[in-house]
PDB file of N, CA and C in Angstrom:
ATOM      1  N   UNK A   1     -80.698  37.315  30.030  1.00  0.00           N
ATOM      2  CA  UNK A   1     -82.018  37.489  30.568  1.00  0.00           C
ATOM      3  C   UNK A   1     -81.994  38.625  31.602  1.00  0.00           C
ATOM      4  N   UNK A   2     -83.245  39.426  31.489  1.00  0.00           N
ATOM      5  CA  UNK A   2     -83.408  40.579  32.790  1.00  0.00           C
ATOM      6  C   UNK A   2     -83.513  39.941  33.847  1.00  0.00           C
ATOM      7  N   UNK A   3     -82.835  39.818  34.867  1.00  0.00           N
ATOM      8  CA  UNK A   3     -82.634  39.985  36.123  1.00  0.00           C
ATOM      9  C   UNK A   3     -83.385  40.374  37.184  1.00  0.00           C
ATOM     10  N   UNK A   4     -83.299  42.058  36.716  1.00  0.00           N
ATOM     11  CA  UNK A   4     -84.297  42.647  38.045  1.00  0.00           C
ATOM     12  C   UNK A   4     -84.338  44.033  37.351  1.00  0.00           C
ATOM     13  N   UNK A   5     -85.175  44.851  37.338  1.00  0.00           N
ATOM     14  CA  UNK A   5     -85.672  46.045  37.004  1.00  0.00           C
ATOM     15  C   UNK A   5     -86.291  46.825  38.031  1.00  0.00           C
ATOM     16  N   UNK A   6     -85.237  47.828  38.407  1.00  0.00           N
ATOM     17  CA  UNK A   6     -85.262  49.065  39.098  1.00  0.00           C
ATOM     18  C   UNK A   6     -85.780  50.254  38.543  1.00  0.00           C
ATOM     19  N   UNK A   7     -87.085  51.189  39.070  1.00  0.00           N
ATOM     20  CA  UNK A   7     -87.579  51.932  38.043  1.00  0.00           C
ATOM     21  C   UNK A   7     -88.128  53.057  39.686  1.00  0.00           C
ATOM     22  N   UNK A   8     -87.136  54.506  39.325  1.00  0.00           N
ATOM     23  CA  UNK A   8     -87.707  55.072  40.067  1.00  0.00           C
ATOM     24  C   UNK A   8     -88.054  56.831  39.319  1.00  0.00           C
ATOM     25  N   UNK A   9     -88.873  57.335  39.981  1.00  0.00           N
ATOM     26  CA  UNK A   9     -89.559  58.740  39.986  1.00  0.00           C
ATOM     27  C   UNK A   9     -90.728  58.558  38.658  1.00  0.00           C
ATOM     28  N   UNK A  10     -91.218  57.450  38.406  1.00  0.00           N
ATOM     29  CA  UNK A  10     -92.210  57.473  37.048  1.00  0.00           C
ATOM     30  C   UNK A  10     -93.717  57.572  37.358  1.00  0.00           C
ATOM     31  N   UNK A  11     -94.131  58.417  37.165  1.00  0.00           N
ATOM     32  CA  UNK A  11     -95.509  58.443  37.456  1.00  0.00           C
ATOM     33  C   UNK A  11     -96.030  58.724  38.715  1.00  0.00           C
ATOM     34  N   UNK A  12     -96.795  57.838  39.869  1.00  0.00           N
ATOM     35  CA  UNK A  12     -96.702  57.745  41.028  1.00  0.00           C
ATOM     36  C   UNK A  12     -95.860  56.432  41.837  1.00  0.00           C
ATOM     37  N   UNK A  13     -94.641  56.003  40.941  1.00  0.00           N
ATOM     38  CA  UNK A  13     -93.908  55.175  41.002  1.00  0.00           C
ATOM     39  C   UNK A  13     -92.752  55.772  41.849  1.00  0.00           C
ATOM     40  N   UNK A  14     -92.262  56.052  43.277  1.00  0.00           N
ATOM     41  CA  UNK A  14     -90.887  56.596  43.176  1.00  0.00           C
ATOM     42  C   UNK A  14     -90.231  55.910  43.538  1.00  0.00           C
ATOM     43  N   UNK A  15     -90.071  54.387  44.283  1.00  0.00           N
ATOM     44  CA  UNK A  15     -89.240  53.649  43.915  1.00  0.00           C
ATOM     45  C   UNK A  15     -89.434  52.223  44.093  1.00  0.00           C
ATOM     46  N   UNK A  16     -88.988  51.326  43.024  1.00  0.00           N
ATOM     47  CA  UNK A  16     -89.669  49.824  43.577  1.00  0.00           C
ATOM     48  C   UNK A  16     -88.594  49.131  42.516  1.00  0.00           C
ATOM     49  N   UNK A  17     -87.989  48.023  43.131  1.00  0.00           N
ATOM     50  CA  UNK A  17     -87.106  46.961  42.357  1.00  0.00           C
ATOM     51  C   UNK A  17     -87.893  45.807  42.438  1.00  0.00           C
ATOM     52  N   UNK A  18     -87.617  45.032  41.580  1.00  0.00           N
ATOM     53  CA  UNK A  18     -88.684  43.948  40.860  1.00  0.00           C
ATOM     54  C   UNK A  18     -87.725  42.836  40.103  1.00  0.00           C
ATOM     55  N   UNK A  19     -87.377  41.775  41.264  1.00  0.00           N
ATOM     56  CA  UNK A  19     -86.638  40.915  40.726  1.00  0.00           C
ATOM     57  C   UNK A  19     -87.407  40.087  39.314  1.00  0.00           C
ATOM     58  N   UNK A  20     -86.698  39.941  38.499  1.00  0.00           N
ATOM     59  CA  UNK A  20     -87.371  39.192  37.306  1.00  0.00           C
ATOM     60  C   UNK A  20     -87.330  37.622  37.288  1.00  0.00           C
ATOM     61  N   UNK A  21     -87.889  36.636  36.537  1.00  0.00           N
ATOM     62  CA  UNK A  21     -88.007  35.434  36.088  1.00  0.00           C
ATOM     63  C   UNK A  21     -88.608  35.344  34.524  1.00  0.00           C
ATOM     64  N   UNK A  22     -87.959  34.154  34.612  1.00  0.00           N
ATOM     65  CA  UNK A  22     -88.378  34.045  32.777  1.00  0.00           C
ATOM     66  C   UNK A  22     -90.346  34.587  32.548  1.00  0.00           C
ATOM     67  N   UNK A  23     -91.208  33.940  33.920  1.00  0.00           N
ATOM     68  CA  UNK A  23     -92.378  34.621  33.538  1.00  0.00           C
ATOM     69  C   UNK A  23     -92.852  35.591  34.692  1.00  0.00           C
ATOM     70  N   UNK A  24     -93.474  37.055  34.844  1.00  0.00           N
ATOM     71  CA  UNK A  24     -93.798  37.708  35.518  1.00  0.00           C
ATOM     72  C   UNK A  24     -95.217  38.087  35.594  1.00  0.00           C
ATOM     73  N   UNK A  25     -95.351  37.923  37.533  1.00  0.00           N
ATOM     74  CA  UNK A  25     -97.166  38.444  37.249  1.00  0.00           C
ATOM     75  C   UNK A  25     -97.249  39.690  37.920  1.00  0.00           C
ATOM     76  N   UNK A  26     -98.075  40.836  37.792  1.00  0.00           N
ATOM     77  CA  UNK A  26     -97.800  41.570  38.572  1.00  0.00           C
ATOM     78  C   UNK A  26     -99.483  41.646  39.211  1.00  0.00           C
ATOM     79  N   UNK A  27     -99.563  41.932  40.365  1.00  0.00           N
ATOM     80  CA  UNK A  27    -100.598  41.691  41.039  1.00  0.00           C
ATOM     81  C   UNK A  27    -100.640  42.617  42.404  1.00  0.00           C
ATOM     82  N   UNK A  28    -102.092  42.997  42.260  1.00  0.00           N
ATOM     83  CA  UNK A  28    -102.641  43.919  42.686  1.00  0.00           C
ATOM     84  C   UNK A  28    -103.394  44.655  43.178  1.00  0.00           C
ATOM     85  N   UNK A  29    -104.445  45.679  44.015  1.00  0.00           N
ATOM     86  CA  UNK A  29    -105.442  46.382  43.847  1.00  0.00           C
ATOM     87  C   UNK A  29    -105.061  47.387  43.065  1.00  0.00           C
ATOM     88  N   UNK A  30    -106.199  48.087  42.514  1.00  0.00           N
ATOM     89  CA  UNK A  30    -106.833  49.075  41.570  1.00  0.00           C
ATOM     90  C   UNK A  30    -105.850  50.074  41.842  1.00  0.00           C
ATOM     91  N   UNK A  31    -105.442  50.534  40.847  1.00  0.00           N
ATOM     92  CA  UNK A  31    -104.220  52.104  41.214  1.00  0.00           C
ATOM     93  C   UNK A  31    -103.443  51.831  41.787  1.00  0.00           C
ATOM     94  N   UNK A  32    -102.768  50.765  42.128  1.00  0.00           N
ATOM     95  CA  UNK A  32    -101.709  50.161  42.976  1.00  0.00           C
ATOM     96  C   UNK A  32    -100.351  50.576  42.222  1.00  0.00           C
ATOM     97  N   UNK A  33    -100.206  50.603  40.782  1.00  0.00           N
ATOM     98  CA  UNK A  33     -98.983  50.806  40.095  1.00  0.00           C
ATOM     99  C   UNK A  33     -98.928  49.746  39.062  1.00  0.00           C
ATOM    100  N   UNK A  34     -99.085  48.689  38.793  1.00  0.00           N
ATOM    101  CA  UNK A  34     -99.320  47.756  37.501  1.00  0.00           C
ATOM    102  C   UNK A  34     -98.885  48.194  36.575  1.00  0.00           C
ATOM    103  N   UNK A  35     -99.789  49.023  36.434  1.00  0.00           N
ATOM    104  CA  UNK A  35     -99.846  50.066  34.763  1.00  0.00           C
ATOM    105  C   UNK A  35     -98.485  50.498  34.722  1.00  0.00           C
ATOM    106  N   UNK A  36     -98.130  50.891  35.424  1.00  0.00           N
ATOM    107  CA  UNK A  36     -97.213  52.454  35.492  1.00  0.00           C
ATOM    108  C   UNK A  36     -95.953  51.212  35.173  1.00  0.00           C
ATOM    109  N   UNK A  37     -96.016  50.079  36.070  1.00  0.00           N
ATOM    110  CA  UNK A  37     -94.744  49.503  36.305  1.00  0.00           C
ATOM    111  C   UNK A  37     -94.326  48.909  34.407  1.00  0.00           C
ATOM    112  N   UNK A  38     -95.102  48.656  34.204  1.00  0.00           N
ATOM    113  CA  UNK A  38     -95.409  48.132  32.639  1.00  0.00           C
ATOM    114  C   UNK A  38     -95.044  49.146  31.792  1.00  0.00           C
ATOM    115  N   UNK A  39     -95.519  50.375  31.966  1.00  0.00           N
ATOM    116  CA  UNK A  39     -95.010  51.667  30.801  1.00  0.00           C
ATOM    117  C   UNK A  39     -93.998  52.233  31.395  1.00  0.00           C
ATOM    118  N   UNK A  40     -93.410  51.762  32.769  1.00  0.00           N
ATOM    119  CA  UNK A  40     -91.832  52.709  32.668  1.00  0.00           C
ATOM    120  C   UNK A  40     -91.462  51.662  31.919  1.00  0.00           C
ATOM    121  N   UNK A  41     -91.169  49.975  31.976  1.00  0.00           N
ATOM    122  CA  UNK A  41     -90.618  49.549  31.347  1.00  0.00           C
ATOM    123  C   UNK A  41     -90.158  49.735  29.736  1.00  0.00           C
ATOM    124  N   UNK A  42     -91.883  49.789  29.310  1.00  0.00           N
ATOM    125  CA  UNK A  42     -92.060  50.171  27.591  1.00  0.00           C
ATOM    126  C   UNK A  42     -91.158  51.504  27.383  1.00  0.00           C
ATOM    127  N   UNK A  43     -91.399  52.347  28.180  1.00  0.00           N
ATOM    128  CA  UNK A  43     -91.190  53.882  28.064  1.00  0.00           C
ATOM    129  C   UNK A  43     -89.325  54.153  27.874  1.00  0.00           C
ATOM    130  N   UNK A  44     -89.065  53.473  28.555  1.00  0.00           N
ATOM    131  CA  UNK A  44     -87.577  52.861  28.530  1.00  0.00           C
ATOM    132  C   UNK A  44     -87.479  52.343  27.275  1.00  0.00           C
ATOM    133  N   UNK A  45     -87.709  51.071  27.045  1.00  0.00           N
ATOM    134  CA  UNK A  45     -87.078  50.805  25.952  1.00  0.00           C
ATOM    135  C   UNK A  45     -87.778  51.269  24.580  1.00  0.00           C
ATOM    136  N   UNK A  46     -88.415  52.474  24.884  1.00  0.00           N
ATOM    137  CA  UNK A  46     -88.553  53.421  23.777  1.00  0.00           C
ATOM    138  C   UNK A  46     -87.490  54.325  23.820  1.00  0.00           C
ATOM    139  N   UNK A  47     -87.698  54.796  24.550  1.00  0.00           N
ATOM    140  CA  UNK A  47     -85.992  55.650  25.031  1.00  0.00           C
ATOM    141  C   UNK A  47     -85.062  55.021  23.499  1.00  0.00           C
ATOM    142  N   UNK A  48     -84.695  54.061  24.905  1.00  0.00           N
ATOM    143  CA  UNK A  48     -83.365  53.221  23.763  1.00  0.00           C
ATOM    144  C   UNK A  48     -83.558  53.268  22.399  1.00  0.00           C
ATOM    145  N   UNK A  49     -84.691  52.397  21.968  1.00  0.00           N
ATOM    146  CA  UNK A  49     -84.943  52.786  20.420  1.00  0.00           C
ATOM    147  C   UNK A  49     -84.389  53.647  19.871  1.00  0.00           C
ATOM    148  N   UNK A  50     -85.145  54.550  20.368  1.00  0.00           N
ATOM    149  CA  UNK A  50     -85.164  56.063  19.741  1.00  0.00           C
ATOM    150  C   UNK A  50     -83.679  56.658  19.439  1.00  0.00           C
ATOM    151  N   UNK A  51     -83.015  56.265  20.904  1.00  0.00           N
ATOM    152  CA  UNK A  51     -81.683  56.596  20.558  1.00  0.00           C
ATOM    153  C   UNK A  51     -80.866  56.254  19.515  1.00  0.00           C
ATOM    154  N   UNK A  52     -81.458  54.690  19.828  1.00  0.00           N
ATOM    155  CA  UNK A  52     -80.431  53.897  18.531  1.00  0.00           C
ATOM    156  C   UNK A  52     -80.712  54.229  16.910  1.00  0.00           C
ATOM    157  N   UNK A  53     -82.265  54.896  16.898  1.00  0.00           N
ATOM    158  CA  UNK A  53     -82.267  55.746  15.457  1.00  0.00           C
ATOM    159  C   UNK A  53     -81.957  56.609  15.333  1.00  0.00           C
ATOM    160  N   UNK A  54     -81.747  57.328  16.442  1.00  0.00           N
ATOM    161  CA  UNK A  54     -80.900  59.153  15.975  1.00  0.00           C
ATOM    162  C   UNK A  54     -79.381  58.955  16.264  1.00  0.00           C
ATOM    163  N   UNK A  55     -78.525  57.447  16.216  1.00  0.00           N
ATOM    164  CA  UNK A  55     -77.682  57.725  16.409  1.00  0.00           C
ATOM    165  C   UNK A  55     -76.855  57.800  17.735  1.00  0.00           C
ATOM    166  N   UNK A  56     -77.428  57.638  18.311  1.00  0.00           N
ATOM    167  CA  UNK A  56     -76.961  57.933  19.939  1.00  0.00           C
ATOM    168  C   UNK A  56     -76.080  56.154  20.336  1.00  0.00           C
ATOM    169  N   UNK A  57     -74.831  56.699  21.164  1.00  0.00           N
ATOM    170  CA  UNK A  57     -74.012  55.669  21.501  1.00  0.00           C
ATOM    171  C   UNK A  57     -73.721  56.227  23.120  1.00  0.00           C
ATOM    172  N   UNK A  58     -73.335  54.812  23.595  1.00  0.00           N
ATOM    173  CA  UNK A  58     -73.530  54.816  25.173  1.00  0.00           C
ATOM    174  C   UNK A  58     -72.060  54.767  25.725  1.00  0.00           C
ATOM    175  N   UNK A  59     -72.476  55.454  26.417  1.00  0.00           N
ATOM    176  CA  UNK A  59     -70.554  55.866  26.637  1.00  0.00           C
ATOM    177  C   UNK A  59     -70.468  56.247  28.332  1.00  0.00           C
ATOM    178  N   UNK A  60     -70.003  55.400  28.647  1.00  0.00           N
ATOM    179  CA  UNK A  60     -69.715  55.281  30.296  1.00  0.00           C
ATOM    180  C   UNK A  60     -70.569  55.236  31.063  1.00  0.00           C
ATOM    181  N   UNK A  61     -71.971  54.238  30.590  1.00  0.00           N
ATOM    182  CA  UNK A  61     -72.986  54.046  31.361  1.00  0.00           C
ATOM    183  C   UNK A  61     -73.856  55.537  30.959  1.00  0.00           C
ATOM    184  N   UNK A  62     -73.497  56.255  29.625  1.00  0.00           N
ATOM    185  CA  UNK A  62     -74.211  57.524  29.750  1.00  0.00           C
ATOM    186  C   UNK A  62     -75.091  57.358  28.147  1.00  0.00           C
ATOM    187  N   UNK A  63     -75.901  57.990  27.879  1.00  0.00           N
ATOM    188  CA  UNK A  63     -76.541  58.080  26.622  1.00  0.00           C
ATOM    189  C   UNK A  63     -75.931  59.699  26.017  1.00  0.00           C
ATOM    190  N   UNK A  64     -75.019  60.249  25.567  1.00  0.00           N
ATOM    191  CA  UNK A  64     -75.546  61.636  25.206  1.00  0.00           C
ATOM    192  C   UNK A  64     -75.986  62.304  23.974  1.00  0.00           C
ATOM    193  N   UNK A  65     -76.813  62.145  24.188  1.00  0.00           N
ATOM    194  CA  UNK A  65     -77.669  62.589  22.839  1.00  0.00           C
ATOM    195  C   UNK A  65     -79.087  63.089  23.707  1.00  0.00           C
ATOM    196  N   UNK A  66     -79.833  64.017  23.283  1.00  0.00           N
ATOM    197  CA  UNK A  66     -81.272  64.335  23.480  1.00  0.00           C
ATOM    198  C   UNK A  66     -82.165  64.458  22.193  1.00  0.00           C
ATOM    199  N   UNK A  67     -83.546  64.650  22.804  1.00  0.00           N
ATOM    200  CA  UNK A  67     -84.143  64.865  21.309  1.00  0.00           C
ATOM    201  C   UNK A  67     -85.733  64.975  21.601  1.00  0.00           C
ATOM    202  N   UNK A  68     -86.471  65.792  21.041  1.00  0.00           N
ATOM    203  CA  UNK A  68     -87.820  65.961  21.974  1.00  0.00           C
ATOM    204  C   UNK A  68     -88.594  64.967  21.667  1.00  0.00           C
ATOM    205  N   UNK A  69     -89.599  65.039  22.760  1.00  0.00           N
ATOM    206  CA  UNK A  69     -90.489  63.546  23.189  1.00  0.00           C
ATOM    207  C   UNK A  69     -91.006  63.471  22.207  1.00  0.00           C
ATOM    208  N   UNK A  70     -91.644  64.054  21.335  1.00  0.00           N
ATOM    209  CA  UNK A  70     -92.512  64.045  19.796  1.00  0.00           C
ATOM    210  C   UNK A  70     -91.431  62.804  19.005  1.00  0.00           C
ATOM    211  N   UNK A  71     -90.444  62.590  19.296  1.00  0.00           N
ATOM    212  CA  UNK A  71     -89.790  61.630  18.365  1.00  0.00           C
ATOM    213  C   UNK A  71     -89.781  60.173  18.818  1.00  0.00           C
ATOM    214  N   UNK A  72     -89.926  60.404  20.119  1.00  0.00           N
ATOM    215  CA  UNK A  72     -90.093  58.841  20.778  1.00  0.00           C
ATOM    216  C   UNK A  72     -90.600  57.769  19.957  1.00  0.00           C
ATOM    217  N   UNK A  73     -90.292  56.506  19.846  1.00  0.00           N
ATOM    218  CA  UNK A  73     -90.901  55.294  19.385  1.00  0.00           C
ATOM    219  C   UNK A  73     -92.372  55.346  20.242  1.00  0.00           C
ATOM    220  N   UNK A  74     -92.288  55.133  21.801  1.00  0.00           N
ATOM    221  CA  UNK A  74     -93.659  55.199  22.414  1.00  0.00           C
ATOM    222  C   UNK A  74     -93.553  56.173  23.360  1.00  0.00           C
ATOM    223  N   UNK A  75     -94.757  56.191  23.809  1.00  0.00           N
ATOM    224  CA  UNK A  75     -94.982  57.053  25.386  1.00  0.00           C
ATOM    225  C   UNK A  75     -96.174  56.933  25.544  1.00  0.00           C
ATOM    226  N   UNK A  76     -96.116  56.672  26.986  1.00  0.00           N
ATOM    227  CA  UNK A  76     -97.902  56.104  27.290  1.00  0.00           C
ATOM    228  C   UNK A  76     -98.735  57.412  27.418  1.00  0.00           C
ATOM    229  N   UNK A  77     -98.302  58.700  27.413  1.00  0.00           N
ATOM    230  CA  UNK A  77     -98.754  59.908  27.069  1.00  0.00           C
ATOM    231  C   UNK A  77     -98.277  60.907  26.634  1.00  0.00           C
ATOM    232  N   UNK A  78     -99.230  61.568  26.191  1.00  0.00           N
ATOM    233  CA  UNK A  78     -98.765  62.771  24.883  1.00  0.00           C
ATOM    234  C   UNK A  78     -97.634  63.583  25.357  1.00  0.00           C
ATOM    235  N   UNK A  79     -98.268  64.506  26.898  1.00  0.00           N
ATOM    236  CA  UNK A  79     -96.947  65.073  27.286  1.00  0.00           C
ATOM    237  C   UNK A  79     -96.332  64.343  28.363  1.00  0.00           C
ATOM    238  N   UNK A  80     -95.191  64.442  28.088  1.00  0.00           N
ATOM    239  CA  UNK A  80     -93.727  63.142  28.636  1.00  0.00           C
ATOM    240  C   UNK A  80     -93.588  64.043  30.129  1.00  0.00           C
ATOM    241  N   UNK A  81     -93.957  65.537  30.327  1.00  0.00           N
ATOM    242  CA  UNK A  81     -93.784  65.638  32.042  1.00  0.00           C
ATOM    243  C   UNK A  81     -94.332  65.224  32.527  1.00  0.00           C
ATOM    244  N   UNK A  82     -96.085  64.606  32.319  1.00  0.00           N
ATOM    245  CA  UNK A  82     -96.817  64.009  32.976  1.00  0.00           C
ATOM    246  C   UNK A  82     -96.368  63.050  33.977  1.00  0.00           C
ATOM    247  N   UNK A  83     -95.128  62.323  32.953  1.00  0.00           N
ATOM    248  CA  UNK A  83     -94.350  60.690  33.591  1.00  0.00           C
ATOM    249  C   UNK A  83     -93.593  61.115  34.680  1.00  0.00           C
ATOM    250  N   UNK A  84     -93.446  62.256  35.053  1.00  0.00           N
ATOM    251  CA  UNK A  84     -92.503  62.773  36.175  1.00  0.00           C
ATOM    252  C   UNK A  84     -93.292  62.345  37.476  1.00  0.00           C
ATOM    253  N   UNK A  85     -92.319  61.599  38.692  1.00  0.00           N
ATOM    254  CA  UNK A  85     -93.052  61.672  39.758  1.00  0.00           C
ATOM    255  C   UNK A  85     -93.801  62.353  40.324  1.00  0.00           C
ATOM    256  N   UNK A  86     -95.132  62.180  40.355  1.00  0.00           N
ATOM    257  CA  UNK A  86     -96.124  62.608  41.585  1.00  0.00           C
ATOM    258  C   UNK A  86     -96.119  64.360  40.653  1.00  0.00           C
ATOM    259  N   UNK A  87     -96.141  64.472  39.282  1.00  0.00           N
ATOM    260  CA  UNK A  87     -96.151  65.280  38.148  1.00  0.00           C
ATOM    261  C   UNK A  87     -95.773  66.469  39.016  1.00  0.00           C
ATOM    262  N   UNK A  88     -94.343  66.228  39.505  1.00  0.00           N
ATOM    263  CA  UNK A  88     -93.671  67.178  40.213  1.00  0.00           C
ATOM    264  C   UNK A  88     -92.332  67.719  39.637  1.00  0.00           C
ATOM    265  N   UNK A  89     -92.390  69.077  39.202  1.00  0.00           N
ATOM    266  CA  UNK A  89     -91.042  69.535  38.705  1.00  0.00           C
ATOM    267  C   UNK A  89     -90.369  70.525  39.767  1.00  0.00           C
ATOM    268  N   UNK A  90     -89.303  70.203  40.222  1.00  0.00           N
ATOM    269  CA  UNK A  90     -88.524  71.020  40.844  1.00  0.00           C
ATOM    270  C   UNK A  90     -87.424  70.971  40.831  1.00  0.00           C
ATOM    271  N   UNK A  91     -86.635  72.387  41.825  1.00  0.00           N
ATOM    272  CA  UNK A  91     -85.147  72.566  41.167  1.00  0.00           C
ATOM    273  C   UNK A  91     -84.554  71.242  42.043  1.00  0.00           C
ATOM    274  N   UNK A  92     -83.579  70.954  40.763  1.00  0.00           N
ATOM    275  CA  UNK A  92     -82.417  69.582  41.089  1.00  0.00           C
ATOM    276  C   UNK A  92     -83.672  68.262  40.822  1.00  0.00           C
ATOM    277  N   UNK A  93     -84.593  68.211  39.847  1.00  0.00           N
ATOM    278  CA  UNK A  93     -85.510  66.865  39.661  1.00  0.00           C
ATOM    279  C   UNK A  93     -84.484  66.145  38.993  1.00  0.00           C
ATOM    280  N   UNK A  94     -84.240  64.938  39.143  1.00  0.00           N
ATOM    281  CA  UNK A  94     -83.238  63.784  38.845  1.00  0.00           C
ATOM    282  C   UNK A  94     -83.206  63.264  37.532  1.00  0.00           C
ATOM    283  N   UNK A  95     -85.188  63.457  37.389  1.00  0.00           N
ATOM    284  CA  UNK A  95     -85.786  62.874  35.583  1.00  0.00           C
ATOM    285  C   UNK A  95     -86.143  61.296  36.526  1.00  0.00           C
ATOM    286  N   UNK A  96     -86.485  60.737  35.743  1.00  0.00           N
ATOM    287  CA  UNK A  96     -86.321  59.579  35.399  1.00  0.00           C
ATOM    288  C   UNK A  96     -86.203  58.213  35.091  1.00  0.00           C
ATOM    289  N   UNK A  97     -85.581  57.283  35.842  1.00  0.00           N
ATOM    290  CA  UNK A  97     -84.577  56.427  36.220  1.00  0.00           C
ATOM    291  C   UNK A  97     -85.363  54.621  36.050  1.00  0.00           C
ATOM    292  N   UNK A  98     -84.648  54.371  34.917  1.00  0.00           N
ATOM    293  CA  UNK A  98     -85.304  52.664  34.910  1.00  0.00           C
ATOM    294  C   UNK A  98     -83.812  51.776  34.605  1.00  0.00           C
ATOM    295  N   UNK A  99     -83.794  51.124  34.981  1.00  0.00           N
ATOM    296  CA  UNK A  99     -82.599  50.272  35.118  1.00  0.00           C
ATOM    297  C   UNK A  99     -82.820  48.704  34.626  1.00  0.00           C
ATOM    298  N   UNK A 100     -82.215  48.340  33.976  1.00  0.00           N
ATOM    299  CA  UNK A 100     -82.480  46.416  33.879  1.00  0.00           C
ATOM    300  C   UNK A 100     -80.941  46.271  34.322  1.00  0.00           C
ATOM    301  N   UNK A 101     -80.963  45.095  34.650  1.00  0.00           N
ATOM    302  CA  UNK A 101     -80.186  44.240  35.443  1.00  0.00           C
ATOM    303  C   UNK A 101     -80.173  43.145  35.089  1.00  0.00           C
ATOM    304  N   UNK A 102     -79.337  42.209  34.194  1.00  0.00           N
ATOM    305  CA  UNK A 102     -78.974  41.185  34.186  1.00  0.00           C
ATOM    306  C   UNK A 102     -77.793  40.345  32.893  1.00  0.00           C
ATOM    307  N   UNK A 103     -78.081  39.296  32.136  1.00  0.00           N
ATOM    308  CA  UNK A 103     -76.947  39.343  31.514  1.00  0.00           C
ATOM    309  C   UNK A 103     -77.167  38.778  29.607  1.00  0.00           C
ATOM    310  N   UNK A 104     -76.083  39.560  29.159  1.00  0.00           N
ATOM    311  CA  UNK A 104     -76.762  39.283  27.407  1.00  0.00           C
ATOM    312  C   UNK A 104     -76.902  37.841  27.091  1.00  0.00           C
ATOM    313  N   UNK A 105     -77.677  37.770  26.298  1.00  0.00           N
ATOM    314  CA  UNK A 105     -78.330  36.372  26.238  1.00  0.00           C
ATOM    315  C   UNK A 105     -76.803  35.836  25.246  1.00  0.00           C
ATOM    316  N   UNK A 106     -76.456  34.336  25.519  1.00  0.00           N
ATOM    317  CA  UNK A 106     -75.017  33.940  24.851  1.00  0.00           C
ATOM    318  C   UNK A 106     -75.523  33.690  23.171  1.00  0.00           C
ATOM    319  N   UNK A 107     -74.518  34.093  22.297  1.00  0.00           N
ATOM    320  CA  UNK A 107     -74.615  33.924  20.882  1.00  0.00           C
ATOM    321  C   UNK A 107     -75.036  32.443  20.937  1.00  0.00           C
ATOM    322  N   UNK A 108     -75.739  31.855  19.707  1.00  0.00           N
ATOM    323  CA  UNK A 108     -75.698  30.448  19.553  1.00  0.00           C
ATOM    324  C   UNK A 108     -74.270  29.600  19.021  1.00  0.00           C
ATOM    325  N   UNK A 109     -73.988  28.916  19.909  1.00  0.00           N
ATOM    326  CA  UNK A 109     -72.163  28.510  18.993  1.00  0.00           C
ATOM    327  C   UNK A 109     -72.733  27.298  17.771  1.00  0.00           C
ATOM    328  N   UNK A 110     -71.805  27.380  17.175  1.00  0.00           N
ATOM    329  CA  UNK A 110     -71.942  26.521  15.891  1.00  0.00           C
ATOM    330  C   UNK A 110     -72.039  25.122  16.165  1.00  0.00           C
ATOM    331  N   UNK A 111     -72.782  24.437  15.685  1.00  0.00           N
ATOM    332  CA  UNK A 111     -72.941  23.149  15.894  1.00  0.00           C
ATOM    333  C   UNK A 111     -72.096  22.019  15.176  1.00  0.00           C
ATOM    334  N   UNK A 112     -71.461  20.791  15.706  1.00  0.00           N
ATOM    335  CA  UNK A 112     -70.465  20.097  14.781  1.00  0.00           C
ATOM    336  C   UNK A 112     -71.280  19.641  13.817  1.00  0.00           C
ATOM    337  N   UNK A 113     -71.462  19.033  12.301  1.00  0.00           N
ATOM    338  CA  UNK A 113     -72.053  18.491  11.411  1.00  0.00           C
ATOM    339  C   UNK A 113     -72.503  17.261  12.176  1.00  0.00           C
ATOM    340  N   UNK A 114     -73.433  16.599  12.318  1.00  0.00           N
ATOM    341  CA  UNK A 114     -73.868  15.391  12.521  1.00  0.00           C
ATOM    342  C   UNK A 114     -73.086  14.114  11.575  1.00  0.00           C
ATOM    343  N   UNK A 115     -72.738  13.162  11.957  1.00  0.00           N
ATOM    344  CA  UNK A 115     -72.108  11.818  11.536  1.00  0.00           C
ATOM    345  C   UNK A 115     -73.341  11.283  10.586  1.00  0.00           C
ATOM    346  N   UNK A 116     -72.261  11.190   9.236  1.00  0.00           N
ATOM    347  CA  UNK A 116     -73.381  10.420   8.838  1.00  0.00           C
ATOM    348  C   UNK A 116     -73.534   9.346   8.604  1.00  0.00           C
ATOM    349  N   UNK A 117     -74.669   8.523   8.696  1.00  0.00           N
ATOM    350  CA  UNK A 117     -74.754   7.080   9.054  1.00  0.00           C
ATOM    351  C   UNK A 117     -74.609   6.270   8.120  1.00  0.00           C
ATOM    352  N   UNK A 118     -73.537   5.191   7.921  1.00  0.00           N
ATOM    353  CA  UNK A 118     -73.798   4.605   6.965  1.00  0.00           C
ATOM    354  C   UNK A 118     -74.532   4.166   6.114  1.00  0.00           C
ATOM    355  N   UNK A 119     -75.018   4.327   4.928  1.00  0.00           N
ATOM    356  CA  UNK A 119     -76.355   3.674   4.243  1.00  0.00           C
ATOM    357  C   UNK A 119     -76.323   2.255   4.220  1.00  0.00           C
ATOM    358  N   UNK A 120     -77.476   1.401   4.362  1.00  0.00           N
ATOM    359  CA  UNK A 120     -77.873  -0.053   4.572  1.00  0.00           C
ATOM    360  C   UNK A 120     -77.126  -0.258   3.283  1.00  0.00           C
ATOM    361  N   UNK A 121     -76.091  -1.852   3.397  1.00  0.00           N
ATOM    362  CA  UNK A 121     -76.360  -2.315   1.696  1.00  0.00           C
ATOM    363  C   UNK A 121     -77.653  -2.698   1.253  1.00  0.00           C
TER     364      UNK A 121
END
């Protein structure tokens, strides 16, 4: 289960951690971040997707593979600099950054056969 989700420079998002529970509310005034907090999440695990169809393997906490935004599974908009903090590009911008935190859900283990009950004479 996710844990906690760290998501910084997205939108007008630049930094906010968000411990998780099995159910989450997010709550708010108007333009507060809601939205945003919801599509870095999506936006992320479009990312991943995407990777995992072109092939891409994760190697020391790294993804390396690229591939232009037109291929994405999603994006909550057409052009992907938009998602840049405070739609700011400058030299040394970081990109980016969404994080989950927590632990893989356990395989189901095999169950023993149930005893079976003698039939009545």
């Amino acid at each position: 289960m996710i844990t906690e989700v760290a998501i910084r420079r997205f939108k007008n998002v630049e930094q906010i951690t968000l411990p998780m529970e099995r159910i989450n509310l997010l709550i708010g005034a108007n333009n507060s971040g809601k939205s945003s907090v919801l599509q870095a999440i999506q936006f992320a695990v479009s990312v991943a997707q995407t990777m995992k169809e072109q092939g891409g393997e994760w190697r020391s906490g790294k993804m390396e593979l690229s591939f232009p935004p037109d291929r994405l599974v999603y994006s909550p908009l057409r052009d992907t600099a938009s998602l840049r903090f405070n739609r700011a590009f400058s030299e040394g911008y970081a990109g980016i950054d969404v994080v989950f935190t927590g632990t893989a859900p356990r395989a189901a283990l095999p169950q023993p056969p149930e005893a079976s009950a003698p039939s009545p004479p």
